[in-house]
Protein backbone atom coordinates (compact mmCIF):
# COMPACT_ATOMS: atom_id res chain seq x y z
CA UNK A 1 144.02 115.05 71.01
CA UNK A 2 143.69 114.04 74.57
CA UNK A 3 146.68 111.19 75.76
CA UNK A 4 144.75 107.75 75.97
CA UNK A 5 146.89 108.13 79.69
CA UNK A 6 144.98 110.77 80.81
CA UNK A 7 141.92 109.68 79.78
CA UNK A 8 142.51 105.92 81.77
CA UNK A 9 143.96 107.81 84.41
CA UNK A 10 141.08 110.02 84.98
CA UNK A 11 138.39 107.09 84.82
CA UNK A 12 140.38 105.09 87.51
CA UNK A 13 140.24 108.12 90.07
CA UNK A 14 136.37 108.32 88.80
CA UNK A 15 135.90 104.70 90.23
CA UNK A 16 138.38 105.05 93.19
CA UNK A 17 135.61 107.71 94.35
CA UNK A 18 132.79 105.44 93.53
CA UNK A 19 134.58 102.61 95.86
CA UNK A 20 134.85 105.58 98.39
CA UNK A 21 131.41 106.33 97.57
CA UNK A 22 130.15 102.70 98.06
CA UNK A 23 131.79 101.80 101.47
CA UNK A 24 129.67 104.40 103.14
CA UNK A 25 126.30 103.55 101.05
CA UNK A 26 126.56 100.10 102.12
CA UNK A 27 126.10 101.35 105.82
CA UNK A 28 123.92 103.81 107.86
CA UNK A 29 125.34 107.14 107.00
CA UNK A 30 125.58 111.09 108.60
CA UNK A 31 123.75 113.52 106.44
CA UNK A 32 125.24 117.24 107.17
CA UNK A 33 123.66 120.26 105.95
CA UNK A 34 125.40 122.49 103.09
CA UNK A 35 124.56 126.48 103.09
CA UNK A 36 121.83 125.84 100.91
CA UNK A 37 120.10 123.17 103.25
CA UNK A 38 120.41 120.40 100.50
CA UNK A 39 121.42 117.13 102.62
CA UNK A 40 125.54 116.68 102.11
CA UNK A 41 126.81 112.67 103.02
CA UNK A 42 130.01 111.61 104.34
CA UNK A 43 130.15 110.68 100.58
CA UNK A 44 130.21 113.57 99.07
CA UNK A 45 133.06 114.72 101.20
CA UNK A 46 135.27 111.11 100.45
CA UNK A 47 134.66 111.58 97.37
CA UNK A 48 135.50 115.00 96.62
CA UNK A 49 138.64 114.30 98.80
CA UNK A 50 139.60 111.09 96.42
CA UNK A 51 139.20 113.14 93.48
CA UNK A 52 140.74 115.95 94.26
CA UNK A 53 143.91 114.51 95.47
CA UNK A 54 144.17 111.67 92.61
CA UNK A 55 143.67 114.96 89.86
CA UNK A 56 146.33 116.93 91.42
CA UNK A 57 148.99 114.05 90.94
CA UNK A 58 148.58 113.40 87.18
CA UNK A 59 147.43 117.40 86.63
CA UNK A 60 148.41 121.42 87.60
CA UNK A 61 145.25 122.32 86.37
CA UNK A 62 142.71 124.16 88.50
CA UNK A 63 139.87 122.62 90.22
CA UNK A 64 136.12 123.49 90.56
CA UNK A 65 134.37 121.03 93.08
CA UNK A 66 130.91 121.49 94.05
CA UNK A 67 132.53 120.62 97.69
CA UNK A 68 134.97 123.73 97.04
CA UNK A 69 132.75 125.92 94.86
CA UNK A 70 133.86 129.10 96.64
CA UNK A 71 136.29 130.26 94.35
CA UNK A 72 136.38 134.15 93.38
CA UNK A 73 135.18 134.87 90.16
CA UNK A 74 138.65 137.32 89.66
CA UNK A 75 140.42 133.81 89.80
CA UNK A 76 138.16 131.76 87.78
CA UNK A 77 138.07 134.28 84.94
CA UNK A 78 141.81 134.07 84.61
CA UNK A 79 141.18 129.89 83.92
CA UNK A 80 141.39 128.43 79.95
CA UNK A 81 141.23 124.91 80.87
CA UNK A 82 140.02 123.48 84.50
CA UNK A 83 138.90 120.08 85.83
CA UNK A 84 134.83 120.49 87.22
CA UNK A 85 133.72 117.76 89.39
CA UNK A 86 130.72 116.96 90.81
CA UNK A 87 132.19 113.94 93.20
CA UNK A 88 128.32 112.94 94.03
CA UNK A 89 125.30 114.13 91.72
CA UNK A 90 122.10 113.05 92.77
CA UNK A 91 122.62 113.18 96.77
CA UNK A 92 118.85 112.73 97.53
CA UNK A 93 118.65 109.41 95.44
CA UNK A 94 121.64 108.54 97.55
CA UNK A 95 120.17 109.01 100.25
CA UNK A 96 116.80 107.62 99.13
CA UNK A 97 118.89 104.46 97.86
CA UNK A 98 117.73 104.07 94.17
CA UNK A 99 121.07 103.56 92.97
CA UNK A 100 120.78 106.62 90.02
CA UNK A 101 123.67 108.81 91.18
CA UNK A 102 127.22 109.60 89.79
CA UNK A 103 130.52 110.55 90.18
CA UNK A 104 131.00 113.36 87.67
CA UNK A 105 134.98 114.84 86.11
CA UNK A 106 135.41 116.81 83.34
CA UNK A 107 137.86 118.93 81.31
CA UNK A 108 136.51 122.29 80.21
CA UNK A 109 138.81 124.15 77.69
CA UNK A 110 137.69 127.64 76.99
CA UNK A 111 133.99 127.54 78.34
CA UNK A 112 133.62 124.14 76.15
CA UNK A 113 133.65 120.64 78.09
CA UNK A 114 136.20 118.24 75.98
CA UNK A 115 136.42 115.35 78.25
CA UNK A 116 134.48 113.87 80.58
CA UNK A 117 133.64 110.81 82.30
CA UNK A 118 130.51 109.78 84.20
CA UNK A 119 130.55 106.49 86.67
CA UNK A 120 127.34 105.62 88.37
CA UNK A 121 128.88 103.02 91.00
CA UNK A 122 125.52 101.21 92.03
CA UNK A 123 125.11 100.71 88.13
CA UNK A 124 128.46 99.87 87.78
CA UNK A 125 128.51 101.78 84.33
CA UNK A 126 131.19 104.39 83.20
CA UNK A 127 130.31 106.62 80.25
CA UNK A 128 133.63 108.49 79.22
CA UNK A 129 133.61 110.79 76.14
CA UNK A 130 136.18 112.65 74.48
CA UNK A 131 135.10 115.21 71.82
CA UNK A 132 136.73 114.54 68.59
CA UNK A 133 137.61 111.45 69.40
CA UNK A 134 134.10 109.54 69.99
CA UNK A 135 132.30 108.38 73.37
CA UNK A 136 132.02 104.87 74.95
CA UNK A 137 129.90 103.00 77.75
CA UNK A 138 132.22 100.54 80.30
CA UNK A 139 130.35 98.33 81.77
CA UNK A 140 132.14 95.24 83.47
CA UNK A 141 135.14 93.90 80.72
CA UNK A 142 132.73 95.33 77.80
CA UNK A 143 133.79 98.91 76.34
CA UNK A 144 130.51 100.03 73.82
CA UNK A 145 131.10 102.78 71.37
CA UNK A 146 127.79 105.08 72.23
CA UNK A 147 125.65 107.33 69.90
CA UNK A 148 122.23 109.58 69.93
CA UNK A 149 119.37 108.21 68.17
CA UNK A 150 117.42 110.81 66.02
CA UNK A 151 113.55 109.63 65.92
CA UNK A 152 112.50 107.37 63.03
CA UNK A 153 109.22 108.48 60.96
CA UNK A 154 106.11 106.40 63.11
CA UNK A 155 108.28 105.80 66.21
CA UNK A 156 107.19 107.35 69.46
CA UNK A 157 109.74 109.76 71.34
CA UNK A 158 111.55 108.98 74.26
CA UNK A 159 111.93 112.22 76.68
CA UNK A 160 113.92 111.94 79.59
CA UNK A 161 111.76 113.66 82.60
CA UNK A 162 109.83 112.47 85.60
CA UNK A 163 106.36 110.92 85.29
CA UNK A 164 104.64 112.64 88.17
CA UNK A 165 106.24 116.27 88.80
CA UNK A 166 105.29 117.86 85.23
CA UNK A 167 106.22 122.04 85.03
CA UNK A 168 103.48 123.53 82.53
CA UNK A 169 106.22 124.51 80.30
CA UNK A 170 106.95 120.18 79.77
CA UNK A 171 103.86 119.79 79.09
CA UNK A 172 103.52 122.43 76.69
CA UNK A 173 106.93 120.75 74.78
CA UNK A 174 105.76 117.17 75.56
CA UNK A 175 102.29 118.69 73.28
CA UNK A 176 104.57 120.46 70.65
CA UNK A 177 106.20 116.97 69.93
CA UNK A 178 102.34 115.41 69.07
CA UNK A 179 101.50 111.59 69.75
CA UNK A 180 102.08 110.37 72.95
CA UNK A 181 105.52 110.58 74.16
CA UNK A 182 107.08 107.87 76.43
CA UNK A 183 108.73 109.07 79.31
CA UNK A 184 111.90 107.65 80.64
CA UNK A 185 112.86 108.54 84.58
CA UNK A 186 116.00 109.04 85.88
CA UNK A 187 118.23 110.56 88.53
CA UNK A 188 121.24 112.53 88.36
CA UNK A 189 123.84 113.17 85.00
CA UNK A 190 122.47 110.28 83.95
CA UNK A 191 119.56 111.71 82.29
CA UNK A 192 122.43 113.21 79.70
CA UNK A 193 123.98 109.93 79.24
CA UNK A 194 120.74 108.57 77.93
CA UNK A 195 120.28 110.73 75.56
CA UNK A 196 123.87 110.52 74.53
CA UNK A 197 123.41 106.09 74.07
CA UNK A 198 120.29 106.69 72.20
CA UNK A 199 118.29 105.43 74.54
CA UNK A 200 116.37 108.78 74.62
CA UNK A 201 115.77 110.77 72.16
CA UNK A 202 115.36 114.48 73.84
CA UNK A 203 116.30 115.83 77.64
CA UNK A 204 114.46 118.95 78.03
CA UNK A 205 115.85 121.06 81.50
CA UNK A 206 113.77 123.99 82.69
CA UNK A 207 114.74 123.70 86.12
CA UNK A 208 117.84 124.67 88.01
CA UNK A 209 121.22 123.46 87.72
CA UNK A 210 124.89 124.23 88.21
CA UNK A 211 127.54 123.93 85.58
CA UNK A 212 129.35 120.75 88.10
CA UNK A 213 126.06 118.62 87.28
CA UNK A 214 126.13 119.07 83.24
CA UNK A 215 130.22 119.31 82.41
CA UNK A 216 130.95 115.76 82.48
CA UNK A 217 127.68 114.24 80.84
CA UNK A 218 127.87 117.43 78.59
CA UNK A 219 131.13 116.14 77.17
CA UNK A 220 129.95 112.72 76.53
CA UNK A 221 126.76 113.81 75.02
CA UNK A 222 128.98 115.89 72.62
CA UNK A 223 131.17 113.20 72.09
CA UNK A 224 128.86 110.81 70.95
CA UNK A 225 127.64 113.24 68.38
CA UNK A 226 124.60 114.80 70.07
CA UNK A 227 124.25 118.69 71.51
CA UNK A 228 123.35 120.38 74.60
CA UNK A 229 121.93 123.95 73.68
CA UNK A 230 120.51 126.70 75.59
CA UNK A 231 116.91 127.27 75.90
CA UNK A 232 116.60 131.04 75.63
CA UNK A 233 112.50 130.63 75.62
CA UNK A 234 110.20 128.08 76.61
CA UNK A 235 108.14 128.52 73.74
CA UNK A 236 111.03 128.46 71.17
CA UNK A 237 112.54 125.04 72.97
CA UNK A 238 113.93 123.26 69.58
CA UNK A 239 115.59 126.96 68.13
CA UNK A 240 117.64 125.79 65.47
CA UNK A 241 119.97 128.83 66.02
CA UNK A 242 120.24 127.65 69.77
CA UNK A 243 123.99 128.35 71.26
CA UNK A 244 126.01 125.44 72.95
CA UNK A 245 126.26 125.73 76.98
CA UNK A 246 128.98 127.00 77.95
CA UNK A 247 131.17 127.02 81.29
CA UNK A 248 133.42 129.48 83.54
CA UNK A 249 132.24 132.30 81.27
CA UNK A 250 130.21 134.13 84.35
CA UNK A 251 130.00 135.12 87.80
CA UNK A 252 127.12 132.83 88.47
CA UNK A 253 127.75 129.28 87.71
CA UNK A 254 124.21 128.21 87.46
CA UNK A 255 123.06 127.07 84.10
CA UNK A 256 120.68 128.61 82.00
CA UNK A 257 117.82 126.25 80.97
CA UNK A 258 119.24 123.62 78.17
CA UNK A 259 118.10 120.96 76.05
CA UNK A 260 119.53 117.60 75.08
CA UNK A 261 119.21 116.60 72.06
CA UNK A 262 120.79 114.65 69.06
C-alpha cells in the first residue's frame, strides 16, 4: 500500500512542473530539435529538470525521463521498481496551443505501473491513480473518485481517436463494433484518462508509442478498474486472452500496439 505522503508528494512535483510548464507557454517560446527531429520546448527541458530534482529528494529510486532516455539496457534490466516520466506529452499540441498536453510520473514495480499521476496544466485537471487502492480526478478544491463505463445495451460507443486521420485498421475496428460510433478527440495521455472516467468507452492504439507516454495514464486506467492490453493482431483487437502492457521488460522501450478498455 502506497504512503498517502508519497502519493501527495508526487502530485505536488507533478504541478510544480506544470507551473514550470506554464510560465514558458504563456510567452513566445524556442523549439530545439531532439535526435528524432520531433520539436523539443524550453518546457520540456524545465520540466524534466523540476521533476527530476523534486523525485530525487523524497526517492532513491531510478529514473527514466524521456529527456534522459539514454540509459543502457544492462542497467535498466537490473531495475524492480523505477519512476518513468514523461515531463511534457503532447509537445506538438503545445506548440500548436490547444491546451491537451500533460505532465506524466509513474511508479512501475516489476514491468507493472502501480502509481501514477497525470496533470494537464492548461486543463487544470490531475488524474492520480493508485492500483489497489482506487483512482481520482482533482480538479480545483474537488477530488472525484473515477471509473470506466462498460457500454449499456442501445447506447452508442464512445472511441477515443481522431476524426480526420483514420488508419484502415480503425476503421476496420470502428466496423467490428456496428452502429455508428461517436468519436471523441484528444491529445496526449489524456486519451487514457478518458477512458479511465468513463467518458469513453474504448482507446484503440495502432500507432507508435513509448512506454514514458502510457505508464502514468496506464496506472490510473488500472486503478479505476479498467485494462490496457496488448494488441497482438489487428484483426483479433478485443482478444479476451489479451496480456497487460508491460514496462522495462526489453531493450526497446517502444510499446507494442494496445487497447484501452474497461
Amino acid at each position: 500500500m502506497l504512503d498517502s505522503t508519497l502519493i501527495d508528494k508526487v502530485t505536488q512535483i507533478a504541478h510544480q512542473a506544470g507551473e514550470a510548464i506554464m510560465e514558458i507557454y504563456q510567452r513566445d517560446f524556442a523549439i530545439y530539435e531532439k535526435s528524432d527531429e520531433s520539436p523539443l520546448t524550453e518546457a520540456d527541458l524545465a520540466a524534466h529538470n523540476c521533476i527530476v530534482s523534486g523525485l530525487q529528494a523524497i526517492s532513491d529510486l531510478p529514473i527514466l525521463s524521456e529527456e534522459s532516455a539514454n540509459i543502457p539496457w544492462s542497467e535498466r534490466q537490473t531495475w524492480d521498481k523505477y519512476w518513468l516520466v514523461d515531463p511534457l506529452d503532447g509537445t506538438k499540441e503545445f506548440i500548436k496551443k490547444n491546451g491537451e498536453f500533460t505532465v506524466n510520473i509513474a511508479l512501475i514495480d516489476n514491468g507493472e505501473p502501480v502509481f501514477g499521476v497525470v496533470f494537464a496544466p492548461v486543463l487544470k485537471q490531475t488524474y492520480v491513480g493508485v492500483v489497489g487502492q482506487g483512482a481520482y480526478k482533482l480538479e480545483g478544491d474537488s477530488r472525484t473518485a473515477i471509473s470506466p463505463k462498460t457500454k449499456s445495451e442501445g447506447e452508442q460507443w464512445r472511441v477515443v481517436g481522431s476524426r480526420s486521420h483514420q488508419s484502415p485498421d480503425i476503421q476496420a475496428l470502428l466496423a467490428k463494433l456496428g452502429g455508428e460510433p461517436e468519436l471523441v478527440a484528444m491529445g496526449s495521455s489524456l486519451k487514457l484518462c478518458l477512458v479511465a472516467e468513463g467518458a469513453a468507452h474504448l482507446y484503440p492504439r495502432l500507432g507508435p508509442t513509448s512506454e514514458w507516454d502510457t505508464g502514468a495514464a496506464d496506472a490510473v486506467v488500472r486503478a479505476a478498474g479498467g485494462k490496457v492490453t496488448i494488441i497482438e493482431s489487428a484483426t483479433n483487437v478485443f482478444d479476451e486472452h489479451a496480456k497487460p502492457l508491460s514496462y522495462n521488460q526489453k531493450e526497446s522501450v517502444l510499446n507494442p500496439y494496445f487497447l484501452v478498455s474497461c
